[in-house]
C-alpha atoms as a PDB file:
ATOM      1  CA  UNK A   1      39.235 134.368 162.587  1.00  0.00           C
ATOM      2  CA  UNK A   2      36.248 134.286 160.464  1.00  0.00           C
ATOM      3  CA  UNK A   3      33.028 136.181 160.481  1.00  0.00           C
ATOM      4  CA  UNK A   4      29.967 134.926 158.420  1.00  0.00           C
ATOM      5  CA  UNK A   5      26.270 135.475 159.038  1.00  0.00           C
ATOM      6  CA  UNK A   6      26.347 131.942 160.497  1.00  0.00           C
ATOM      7  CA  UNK A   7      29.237 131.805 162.400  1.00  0.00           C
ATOM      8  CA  UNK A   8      31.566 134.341 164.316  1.00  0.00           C
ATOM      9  CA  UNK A   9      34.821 133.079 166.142  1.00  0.00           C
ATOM     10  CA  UNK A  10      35.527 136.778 167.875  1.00  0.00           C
ATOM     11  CA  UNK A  11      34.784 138.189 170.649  1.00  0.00           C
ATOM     12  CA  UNK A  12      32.648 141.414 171.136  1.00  0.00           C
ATOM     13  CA  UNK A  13      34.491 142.557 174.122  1.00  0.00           C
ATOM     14  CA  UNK A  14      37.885 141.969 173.689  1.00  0.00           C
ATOM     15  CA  UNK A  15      38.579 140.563 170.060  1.00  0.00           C
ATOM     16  CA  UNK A  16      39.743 137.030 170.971  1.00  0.00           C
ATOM     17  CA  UNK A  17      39.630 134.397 168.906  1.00  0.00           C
ATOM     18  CA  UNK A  18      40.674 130.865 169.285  1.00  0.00           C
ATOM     19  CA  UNK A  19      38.826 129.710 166.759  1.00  0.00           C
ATOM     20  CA  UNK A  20      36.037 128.376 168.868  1.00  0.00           C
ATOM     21  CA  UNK A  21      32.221 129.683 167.911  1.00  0.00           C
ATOM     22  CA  UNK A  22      30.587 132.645 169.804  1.00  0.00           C
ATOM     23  CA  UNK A  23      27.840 132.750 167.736  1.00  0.00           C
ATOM     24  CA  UNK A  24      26.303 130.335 165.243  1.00  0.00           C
ATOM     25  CA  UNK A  25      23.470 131.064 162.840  1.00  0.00           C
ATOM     26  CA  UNK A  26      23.440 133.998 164.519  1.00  0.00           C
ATOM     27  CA  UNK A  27      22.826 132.729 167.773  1.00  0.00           C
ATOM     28  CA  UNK A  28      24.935 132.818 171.152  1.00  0.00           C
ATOM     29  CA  UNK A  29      26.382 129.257 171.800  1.00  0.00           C
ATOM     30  CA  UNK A  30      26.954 129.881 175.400  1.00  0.00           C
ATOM     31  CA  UNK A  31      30.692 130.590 174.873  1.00  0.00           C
ATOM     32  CA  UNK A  32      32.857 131.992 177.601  1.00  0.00           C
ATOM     33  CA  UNK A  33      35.617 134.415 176.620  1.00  0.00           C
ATOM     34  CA  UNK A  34      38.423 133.032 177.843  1.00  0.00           C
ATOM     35  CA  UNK A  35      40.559 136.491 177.710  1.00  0.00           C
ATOM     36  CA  UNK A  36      38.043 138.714 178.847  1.00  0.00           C
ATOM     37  CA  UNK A  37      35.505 136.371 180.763  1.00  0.00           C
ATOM     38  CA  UNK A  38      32.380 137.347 179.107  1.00  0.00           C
ATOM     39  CA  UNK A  39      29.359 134.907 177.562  1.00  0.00           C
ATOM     40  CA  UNK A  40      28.020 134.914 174.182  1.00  0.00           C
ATOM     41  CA  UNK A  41      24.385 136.312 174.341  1.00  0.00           C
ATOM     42  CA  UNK A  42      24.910 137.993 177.870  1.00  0.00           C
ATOM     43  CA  UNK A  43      26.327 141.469 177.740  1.00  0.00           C
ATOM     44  CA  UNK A  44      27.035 141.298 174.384  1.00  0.00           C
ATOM     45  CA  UNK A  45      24.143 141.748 172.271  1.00  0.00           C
ATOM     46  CA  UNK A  46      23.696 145.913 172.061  1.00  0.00           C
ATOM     47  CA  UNK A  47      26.466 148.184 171.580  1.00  0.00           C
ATOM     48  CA  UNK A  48      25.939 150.236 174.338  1.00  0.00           C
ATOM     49  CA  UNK A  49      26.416 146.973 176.434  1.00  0.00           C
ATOM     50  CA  UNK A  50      29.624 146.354 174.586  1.00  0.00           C
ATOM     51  CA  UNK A  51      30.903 149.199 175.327  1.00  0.00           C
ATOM     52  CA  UNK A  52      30.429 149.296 178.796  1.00  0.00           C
ATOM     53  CA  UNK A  53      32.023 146.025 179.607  1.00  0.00           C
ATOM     54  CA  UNK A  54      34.997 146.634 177.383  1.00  0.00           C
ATOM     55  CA  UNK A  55      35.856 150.036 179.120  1.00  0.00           C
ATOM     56  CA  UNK A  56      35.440 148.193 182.647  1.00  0.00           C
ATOM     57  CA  UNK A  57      37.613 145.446 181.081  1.00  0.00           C
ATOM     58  CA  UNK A  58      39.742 147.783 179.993  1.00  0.00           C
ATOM     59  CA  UNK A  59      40.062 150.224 183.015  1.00  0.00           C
ATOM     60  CA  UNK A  60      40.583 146.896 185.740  1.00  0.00           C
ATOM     61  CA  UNK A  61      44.168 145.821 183.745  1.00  0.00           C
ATOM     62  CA  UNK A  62      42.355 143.696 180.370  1.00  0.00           C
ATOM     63  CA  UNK A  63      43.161 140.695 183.007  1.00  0.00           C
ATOM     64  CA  UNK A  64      42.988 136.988 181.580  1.00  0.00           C
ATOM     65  CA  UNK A  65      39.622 135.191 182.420  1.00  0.00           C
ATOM     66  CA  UNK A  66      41.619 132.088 182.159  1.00  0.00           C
ATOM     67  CA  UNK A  67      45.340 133.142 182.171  1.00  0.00           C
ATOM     68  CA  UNK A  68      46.787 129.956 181.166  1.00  0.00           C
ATOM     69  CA  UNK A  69      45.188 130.754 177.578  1.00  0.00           C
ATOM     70  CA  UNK A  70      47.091 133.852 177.394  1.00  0.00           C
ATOM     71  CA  UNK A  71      49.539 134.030 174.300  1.00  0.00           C
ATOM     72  CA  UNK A  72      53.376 134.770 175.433  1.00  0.00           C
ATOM     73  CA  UNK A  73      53.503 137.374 172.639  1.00  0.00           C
ATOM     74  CA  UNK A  74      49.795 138.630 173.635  1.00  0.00           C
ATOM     75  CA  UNK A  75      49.621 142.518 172.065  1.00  0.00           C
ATOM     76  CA  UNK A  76      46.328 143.836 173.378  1.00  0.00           C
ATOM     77  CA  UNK A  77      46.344 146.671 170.641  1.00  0.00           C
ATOM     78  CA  UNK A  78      46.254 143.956 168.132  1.00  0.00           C
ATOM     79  CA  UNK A  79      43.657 142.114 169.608  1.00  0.00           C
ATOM     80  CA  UNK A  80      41.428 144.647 169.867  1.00  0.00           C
ATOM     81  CA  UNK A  81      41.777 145.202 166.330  1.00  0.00           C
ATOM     82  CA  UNK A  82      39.887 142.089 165.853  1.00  0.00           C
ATOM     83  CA  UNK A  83      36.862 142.873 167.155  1.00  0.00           C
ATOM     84  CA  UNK A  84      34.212 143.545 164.420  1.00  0.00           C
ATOM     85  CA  UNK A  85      34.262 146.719 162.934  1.00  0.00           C
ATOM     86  CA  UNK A  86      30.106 146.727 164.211  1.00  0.00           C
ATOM     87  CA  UNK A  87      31.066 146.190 167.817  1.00  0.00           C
ATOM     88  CA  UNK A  88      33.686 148.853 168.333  1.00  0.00           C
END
């Protein structure tokens, strides 16, 4: 994971991180989550927002946007964890 001003590999949502870009130079690249299904730059760019779709997330199971990405020793405790201390 890494977190810089230009760049950001994690997810607001869900804290996932495959090392692919969310955000560079501070700008959404169009990046769908593949854990929690959400796009860089939609839903995720005010807290409040963040929130909102993370408790939903949360409160339907945390389900796999794109379940053949899911780790076998996925911890979703840990993951969340990840996301920026900002976002939470």
């Amino acid at each position: 994971m890494e977190h810089t001003d230009d760049f950001e590999d994690v997810c607001r949502i869900c804290g996932y991180s495959d090392g692919v870009s969310f955000r560079e130079d501070g700008w959404p690249v169009g990046t769908i989550c593949h854990c929690c299904g959400t796009e860089a730059g939609i839903g995720d760019t005010d807290l409040e927002q963040v929130r909102e779709i993370r408790e939903h997330w949360l409160r339907y199971g945390a389900q796999w946007w794109q379940p053949k990405s899911k780790p076998a020793d996925w911890d979703l405790q840990k993951q969340l964890a990840n996301v920026l201390p900002q976002w939470r």
